[in-house]
N, C-alpha and C. Protein backbone atom coordinates (compact mmCIF):
# COMPACT_ATOMS: atom_id res chain seq x y z
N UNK A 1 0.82 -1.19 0.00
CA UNK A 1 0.00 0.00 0.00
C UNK A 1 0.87 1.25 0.00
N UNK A 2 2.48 0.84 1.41
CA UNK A 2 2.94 2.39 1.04
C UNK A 2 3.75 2.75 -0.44
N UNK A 3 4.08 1.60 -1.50
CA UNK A 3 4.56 1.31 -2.31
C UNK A 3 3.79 2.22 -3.58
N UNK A 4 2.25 2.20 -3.18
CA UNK A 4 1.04 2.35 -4.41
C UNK A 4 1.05 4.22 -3.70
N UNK A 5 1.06 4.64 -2.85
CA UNK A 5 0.75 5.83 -2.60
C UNK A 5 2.21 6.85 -2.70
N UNK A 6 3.33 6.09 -2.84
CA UNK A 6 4.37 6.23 -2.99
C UNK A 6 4.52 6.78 -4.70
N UNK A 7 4.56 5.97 -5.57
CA UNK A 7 4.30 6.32 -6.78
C UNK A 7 3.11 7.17 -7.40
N UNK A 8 1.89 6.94 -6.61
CA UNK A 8 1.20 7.91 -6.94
C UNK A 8 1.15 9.59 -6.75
N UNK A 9 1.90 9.80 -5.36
CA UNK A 9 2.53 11.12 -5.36
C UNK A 9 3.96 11.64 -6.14
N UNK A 10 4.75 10.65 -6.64
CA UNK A 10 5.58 11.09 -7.02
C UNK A 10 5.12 11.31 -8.46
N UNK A 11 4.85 10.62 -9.27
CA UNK A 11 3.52 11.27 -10.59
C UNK A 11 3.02 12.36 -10.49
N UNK A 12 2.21 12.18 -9.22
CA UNK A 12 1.25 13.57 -9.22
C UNK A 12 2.62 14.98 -9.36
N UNK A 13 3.82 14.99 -8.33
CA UNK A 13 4.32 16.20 -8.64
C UNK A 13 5.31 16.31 -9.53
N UNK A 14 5.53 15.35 -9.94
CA UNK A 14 6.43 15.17 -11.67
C UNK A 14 5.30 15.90 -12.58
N UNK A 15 4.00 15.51 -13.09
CA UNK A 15 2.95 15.89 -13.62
C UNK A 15 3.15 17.42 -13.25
N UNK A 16 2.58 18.07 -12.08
CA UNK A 16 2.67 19.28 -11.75
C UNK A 16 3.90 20.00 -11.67
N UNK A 17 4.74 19.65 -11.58
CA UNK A 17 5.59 20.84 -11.45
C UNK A 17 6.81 20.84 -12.49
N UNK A 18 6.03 20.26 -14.15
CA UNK A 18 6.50 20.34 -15.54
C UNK A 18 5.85 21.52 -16.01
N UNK A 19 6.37 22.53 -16.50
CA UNK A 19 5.91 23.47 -17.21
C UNK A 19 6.09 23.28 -18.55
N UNK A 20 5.48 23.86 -19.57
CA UNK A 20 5.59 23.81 -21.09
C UNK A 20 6.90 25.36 -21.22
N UNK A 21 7.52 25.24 -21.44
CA UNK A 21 8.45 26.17 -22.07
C UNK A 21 8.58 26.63 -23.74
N UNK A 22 7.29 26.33 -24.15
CA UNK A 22 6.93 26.46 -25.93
C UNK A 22 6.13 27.74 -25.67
N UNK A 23 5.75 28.77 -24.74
CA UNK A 23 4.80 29.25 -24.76
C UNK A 23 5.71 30.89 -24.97
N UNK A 24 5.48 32.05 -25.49
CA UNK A 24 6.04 32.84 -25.71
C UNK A 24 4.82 34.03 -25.00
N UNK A 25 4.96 34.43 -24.00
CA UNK A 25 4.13 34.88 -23.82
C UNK A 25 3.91 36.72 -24.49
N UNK A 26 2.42 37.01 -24.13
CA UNK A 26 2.07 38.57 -24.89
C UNK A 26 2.87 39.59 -24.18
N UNK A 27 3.25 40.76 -24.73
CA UNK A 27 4.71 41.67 -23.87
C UNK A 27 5.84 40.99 -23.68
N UNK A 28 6.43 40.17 -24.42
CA UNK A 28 7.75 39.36 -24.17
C UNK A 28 8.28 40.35 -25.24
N UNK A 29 9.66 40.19 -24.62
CA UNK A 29 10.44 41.13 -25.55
C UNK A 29 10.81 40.69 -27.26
N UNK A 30 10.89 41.86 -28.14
CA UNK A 30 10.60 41.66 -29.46
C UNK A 30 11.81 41.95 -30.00
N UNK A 31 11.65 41.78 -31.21
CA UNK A 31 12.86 42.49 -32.02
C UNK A 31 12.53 44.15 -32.14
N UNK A 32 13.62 44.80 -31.76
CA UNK A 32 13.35 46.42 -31.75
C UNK A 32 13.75 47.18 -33.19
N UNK A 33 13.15 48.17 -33.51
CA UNK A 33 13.31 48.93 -34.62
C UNK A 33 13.64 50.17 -34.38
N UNK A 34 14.44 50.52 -35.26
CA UNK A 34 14.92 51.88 -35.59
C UNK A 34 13.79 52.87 -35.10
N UNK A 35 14.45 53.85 -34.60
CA UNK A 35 13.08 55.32 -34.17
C UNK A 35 14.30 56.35 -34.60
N UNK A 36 13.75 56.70 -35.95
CA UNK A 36 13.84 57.69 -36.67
C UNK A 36 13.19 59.07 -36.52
N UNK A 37 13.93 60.69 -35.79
CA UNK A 37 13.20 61.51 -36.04
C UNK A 37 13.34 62.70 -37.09
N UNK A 38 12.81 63.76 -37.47
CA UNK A 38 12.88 64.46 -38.19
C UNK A 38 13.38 65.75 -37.72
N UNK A 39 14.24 66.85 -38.39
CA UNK A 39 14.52 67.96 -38.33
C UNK A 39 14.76 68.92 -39.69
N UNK A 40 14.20 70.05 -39.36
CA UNK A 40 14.06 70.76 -40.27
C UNK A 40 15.07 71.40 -40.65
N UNK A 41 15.89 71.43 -41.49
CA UNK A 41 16.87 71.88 -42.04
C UNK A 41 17.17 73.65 -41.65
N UNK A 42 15.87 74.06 -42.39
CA UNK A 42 16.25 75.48 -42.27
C UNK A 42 16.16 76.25 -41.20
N UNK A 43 15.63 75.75 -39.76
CA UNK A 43 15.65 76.01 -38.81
C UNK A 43 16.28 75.75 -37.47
N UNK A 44 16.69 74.66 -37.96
CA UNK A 44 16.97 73.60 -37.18
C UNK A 44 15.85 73.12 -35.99
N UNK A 45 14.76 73.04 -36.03
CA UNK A 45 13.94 72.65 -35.11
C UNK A 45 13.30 71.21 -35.43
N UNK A 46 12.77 70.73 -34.39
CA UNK A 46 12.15 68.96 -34.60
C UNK A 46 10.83 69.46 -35.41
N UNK A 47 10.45 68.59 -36.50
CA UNK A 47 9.53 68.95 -37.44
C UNK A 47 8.38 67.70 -37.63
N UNK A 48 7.51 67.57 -37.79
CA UNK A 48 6.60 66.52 -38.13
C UNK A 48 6.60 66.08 -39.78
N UNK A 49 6.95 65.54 -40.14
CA UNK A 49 6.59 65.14 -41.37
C UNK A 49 5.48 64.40 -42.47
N UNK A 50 5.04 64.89 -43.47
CA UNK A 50 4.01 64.20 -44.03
C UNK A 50 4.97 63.30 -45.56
N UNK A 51 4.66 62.11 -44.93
CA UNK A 51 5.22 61.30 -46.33
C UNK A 51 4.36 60.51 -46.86
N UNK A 52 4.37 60.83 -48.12
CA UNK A 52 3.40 59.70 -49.17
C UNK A 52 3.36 57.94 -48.88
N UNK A 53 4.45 57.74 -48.90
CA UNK A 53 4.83 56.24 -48.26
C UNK A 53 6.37 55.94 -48.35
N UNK A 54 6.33 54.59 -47.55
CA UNK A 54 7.73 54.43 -47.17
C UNK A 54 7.58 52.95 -47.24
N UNK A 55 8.68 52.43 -48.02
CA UNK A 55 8.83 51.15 -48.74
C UNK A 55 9.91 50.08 -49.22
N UNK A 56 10.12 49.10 -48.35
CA UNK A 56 11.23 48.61 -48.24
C UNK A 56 12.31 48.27 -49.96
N UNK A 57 13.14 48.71 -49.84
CA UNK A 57 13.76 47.89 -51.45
C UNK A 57 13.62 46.53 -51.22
N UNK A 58 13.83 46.06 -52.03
CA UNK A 58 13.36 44.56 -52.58
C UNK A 58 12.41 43.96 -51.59
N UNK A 59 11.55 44.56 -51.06
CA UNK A 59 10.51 44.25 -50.44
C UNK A 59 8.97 44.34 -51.74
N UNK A 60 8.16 43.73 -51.58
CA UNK A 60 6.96 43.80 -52.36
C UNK A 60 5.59 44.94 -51.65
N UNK A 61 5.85 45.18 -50.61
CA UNK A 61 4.74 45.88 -49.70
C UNK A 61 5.25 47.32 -49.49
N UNK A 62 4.36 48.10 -49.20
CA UNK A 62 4.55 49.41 -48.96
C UNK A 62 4.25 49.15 -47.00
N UNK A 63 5.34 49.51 -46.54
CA UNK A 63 5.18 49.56 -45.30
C UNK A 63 4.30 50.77 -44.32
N UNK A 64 4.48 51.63 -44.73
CA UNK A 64 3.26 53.04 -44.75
C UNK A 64 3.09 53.85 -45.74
N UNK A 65 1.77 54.22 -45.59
CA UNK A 65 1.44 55.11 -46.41
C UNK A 65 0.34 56.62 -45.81
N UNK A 66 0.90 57.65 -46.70
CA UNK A 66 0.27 58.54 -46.00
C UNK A 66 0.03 58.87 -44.91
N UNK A 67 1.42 59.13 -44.18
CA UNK A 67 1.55 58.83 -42.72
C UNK A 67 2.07 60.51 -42.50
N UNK A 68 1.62 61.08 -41.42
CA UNK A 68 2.23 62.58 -40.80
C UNK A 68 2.77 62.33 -39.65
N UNK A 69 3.84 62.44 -38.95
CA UNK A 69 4.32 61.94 -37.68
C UNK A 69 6.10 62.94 -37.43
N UNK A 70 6.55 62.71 -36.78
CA UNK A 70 7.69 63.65 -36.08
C UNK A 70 8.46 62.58 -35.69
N UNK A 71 7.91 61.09 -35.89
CA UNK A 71 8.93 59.97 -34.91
C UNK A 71 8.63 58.61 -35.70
N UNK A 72 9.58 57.99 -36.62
CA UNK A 72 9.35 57.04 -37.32
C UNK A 72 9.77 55.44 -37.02
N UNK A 73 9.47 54.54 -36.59
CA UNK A 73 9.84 53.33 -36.87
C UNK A 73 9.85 52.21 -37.86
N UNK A 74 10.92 51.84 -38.28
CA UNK A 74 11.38 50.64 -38.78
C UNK A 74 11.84 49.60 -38.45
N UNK A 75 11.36 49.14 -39.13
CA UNK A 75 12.13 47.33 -38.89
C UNK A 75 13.69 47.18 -39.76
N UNK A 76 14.77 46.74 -39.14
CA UNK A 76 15.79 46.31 -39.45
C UNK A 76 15.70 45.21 -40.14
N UNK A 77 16.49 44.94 -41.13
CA UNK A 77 16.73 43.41 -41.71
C UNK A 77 17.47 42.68 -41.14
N UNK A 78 16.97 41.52 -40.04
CA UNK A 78 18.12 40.55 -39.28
C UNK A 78 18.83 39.71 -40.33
N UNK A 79 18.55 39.58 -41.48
CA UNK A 79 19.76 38.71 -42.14
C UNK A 79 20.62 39.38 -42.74
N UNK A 80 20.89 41.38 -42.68
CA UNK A 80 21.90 41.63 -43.54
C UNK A 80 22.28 42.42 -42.64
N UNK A 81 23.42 43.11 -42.94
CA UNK A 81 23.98 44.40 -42.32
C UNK A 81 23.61 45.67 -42.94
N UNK A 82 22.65 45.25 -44.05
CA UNK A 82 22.03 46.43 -44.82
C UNK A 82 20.50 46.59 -44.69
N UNK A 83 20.03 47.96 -44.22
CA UNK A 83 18.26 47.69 -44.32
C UNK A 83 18.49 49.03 -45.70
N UNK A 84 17.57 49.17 -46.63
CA UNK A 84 17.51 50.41 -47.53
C UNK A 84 15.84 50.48 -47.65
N UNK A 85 14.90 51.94 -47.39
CA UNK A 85 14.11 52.05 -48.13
C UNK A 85 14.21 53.22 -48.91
N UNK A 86 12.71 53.29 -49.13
CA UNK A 86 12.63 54.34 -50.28
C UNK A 86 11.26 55.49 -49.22
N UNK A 87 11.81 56.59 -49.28
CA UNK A 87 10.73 57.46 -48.53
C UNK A 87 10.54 58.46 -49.36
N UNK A 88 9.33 58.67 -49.64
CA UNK A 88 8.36 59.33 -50.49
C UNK A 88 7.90 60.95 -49.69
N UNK A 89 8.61 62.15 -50.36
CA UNK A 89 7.93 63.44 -49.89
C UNK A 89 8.37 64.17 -50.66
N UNK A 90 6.66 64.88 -50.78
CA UNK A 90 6.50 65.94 -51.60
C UNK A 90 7.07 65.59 -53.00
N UNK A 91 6.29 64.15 -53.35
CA UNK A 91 6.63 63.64 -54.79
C UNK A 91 7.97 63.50 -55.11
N UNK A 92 9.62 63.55 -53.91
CA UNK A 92 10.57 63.47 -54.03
C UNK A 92 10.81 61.86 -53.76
N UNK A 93 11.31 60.83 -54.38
CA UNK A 93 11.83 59.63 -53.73
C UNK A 93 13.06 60.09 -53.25
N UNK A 94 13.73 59.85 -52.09
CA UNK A 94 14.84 59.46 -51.71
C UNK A 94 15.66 58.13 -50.93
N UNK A 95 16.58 57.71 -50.94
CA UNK A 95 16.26 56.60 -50.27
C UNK A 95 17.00 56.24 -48.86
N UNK A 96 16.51 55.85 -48.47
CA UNK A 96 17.43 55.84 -46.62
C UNK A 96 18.46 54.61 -46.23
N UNK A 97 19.16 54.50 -46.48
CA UNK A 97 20.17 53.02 -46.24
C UNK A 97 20.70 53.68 -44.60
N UNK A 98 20.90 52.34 -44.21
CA UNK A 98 21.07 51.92 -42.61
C UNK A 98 22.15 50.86 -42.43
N UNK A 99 23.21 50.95 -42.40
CA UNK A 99 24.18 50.05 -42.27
C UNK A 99 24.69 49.82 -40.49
N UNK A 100 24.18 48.65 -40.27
CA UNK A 100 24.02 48.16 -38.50
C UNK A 100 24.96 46.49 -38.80
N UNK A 101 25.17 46.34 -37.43
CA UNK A 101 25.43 45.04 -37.32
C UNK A 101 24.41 44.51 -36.57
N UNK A 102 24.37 43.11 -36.30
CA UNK A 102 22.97 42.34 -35.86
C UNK A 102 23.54 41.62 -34.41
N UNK A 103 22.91 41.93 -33.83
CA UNK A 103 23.25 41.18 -32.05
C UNK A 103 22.04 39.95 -31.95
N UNK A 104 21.59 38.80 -32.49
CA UNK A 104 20.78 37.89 -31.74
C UNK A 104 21.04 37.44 -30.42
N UNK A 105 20.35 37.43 -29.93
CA UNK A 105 20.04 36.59 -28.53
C UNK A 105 18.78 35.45 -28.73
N UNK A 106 19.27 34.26 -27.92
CA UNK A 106 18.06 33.68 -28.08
C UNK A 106 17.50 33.68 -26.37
N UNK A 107 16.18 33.74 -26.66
CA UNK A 107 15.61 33.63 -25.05
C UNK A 107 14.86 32.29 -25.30
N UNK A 108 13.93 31.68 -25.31
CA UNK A 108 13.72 30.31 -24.92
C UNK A 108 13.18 29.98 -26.37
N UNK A 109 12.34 28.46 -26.13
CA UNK A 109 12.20 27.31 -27.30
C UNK A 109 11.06 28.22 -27.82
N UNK A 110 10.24 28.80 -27.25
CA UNK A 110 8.86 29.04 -27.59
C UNK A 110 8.66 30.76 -28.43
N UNK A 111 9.81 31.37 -27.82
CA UNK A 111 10.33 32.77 -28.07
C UNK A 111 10.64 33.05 -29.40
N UNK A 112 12.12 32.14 -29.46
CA UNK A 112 12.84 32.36 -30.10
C UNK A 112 14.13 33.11 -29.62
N UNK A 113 14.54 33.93 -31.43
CA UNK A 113 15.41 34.71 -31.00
C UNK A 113 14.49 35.78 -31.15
N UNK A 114 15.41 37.05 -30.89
CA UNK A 114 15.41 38.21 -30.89
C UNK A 114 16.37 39.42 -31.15
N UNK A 115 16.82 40.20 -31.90
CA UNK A 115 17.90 40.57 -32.70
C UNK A 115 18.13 42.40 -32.19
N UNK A 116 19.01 42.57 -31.26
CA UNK A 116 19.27 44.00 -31.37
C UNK A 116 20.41 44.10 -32.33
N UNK A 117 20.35 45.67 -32.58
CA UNK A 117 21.40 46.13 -33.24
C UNK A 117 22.42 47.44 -32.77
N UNK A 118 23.60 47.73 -33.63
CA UNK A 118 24.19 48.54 -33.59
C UNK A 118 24.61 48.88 -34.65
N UNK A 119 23.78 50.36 -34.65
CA UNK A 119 24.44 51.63 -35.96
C UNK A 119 26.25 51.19 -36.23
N UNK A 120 25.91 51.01 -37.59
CA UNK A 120 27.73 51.54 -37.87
C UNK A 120 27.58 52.85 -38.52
N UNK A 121 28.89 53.41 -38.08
CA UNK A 121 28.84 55.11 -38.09
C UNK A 121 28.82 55.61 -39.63
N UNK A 122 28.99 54.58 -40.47
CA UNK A 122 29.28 55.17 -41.87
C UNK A 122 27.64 55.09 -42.68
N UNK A 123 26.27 55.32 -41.84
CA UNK A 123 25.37 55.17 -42.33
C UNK A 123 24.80 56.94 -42.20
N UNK A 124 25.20 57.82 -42.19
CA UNK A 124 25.50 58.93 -42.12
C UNK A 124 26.22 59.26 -43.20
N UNK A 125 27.02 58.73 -43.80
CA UNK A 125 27.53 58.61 -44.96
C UNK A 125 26.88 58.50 -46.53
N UNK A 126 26.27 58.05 -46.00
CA UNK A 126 25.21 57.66 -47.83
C UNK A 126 24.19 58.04 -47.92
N UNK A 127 23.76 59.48 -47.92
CA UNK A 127 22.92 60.39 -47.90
C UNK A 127 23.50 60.99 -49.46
N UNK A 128 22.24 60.55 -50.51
CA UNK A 128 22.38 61.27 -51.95
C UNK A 128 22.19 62.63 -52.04
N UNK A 129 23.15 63.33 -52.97
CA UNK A 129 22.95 64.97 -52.90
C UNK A 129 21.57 65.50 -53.87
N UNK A 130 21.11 64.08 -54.11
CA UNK A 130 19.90 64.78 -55.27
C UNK A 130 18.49 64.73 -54.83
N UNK A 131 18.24 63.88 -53.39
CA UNK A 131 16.86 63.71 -52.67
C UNK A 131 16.90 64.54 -51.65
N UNK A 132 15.51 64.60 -50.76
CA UNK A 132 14.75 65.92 -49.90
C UNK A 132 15.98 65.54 -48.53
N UNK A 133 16.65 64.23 -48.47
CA UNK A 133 17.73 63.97 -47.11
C UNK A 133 18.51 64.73 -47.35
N UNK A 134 19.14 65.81 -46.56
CA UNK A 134 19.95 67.05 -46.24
C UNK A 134 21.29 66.02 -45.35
N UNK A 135 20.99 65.64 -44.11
CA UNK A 135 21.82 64.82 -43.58
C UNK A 135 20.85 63.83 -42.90
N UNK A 136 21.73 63.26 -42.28
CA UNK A 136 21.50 62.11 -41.24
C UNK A 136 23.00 62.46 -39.98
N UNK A 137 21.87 62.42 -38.98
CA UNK A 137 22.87 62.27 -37.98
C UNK A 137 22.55 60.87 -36.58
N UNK A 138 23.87 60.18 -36.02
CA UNK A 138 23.16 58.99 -35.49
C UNK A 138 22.98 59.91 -34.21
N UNK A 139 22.24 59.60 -33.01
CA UNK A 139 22.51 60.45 -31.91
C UNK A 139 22.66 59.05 -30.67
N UNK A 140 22.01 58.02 -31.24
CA UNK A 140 22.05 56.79 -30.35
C UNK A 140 22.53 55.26 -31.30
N UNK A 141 23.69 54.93 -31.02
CA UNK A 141 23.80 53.90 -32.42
C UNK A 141 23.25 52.51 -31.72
N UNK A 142 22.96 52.29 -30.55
CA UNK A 142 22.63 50.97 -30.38
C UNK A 142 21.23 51.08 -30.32
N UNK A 143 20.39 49.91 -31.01
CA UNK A 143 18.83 49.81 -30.99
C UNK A 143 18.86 48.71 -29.82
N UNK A 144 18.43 48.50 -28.26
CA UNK A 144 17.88 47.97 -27.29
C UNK A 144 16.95 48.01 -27.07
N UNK A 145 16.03 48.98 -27.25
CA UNK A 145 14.85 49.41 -27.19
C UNK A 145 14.14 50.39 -27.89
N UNK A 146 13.04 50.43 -28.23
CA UNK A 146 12.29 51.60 -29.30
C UNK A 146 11.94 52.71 -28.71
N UNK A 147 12.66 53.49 -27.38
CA UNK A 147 11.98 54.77 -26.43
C UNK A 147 12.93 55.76 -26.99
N UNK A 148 14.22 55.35 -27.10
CA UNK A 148 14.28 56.31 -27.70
C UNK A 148 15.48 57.00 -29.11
N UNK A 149 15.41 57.81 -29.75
CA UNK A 149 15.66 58.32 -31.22
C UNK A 149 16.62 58.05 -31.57
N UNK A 150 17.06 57.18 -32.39
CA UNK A 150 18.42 56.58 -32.56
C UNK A 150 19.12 57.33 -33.91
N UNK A 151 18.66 58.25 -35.03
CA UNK A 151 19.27 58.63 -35.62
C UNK A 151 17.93 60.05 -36.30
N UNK A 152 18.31 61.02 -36.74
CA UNK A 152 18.22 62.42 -37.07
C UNK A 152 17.90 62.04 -38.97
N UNK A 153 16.89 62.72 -39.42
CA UNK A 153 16.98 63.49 -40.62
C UNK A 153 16.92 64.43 -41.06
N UNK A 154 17.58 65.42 -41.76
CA UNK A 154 17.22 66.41 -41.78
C UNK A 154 17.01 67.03 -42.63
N UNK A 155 15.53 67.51 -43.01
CA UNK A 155 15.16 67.85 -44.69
C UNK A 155 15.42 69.32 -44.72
């Protein structure tokens, strides 16, 4: 008998005190994106911007459109060291390249990974003299989190 109640508690808290570790729960940390803000060239003051849309290169989707805002996010490309779009204002295309390196971490089975980054400084650099981008400046090169402004445009 103490043999049968013996095994039956040790089941019971083998059973209970297995958790599933496949489960990723809601507010778990994500992959973070670029927060892009705007400045106005001729004033130098923080400016809101209205852009027609904004659209990844060799992407098929327009990621926004017809958007007015002062504070932009993007998604990084975790498989390259290159993200490039194309941002649309005042019927000007210009295009924005982002040259980062990729930090994965993995947090569990159910998660995954999750990919911060860090600005390399020469993405300040490839700003065309013929679109509405005046400069780019980085002011924060590591992306950890989306609170706050990791690099400057300035039309």
């Amino acid at each position: 008998m103490f043999i049968r109640s013996y095994k039956f508690f040790l089941l019971f808290f083998l059973i209970t005190s297995c958790e599933k570790d496949d489960v990723c729960l809601e507010g778990s940390a994500n992959t973070n994106r670029i927060t892009i803000g705007f400045i106005n060239s001729e004033n130098e003051s923080f400016a809101s911007l209205s852009l027609k849309n904004i659209r990844g290169i060799n992407k098929d989707s327009i990621i926004y459109e017809d958007i007015d805002t002062d504070r932009l996010k993007l998604p990084l490309n975790t498989a390259s060291k290159r993200t490039d779009y194309v941002l649309s204002y005042n019927e000007i295309e210009d295009t924005l390249s982002i040259k980062h390196n990729n930090i994965h971490e993995y947090l569990n089975r159910g998660c995954g990974f999750i990919s911060n980054f860090i600005l390399d400084s020469t993405t300040k650099d490839l700003v065309n003299s013929y679109g509405w981008i005046k400069e780019i400046t980085i002011v924060k090169d590591s992306i950890f989190n989306e609170d706050k402004t990791n690099l400057y445009i300035y039309f």
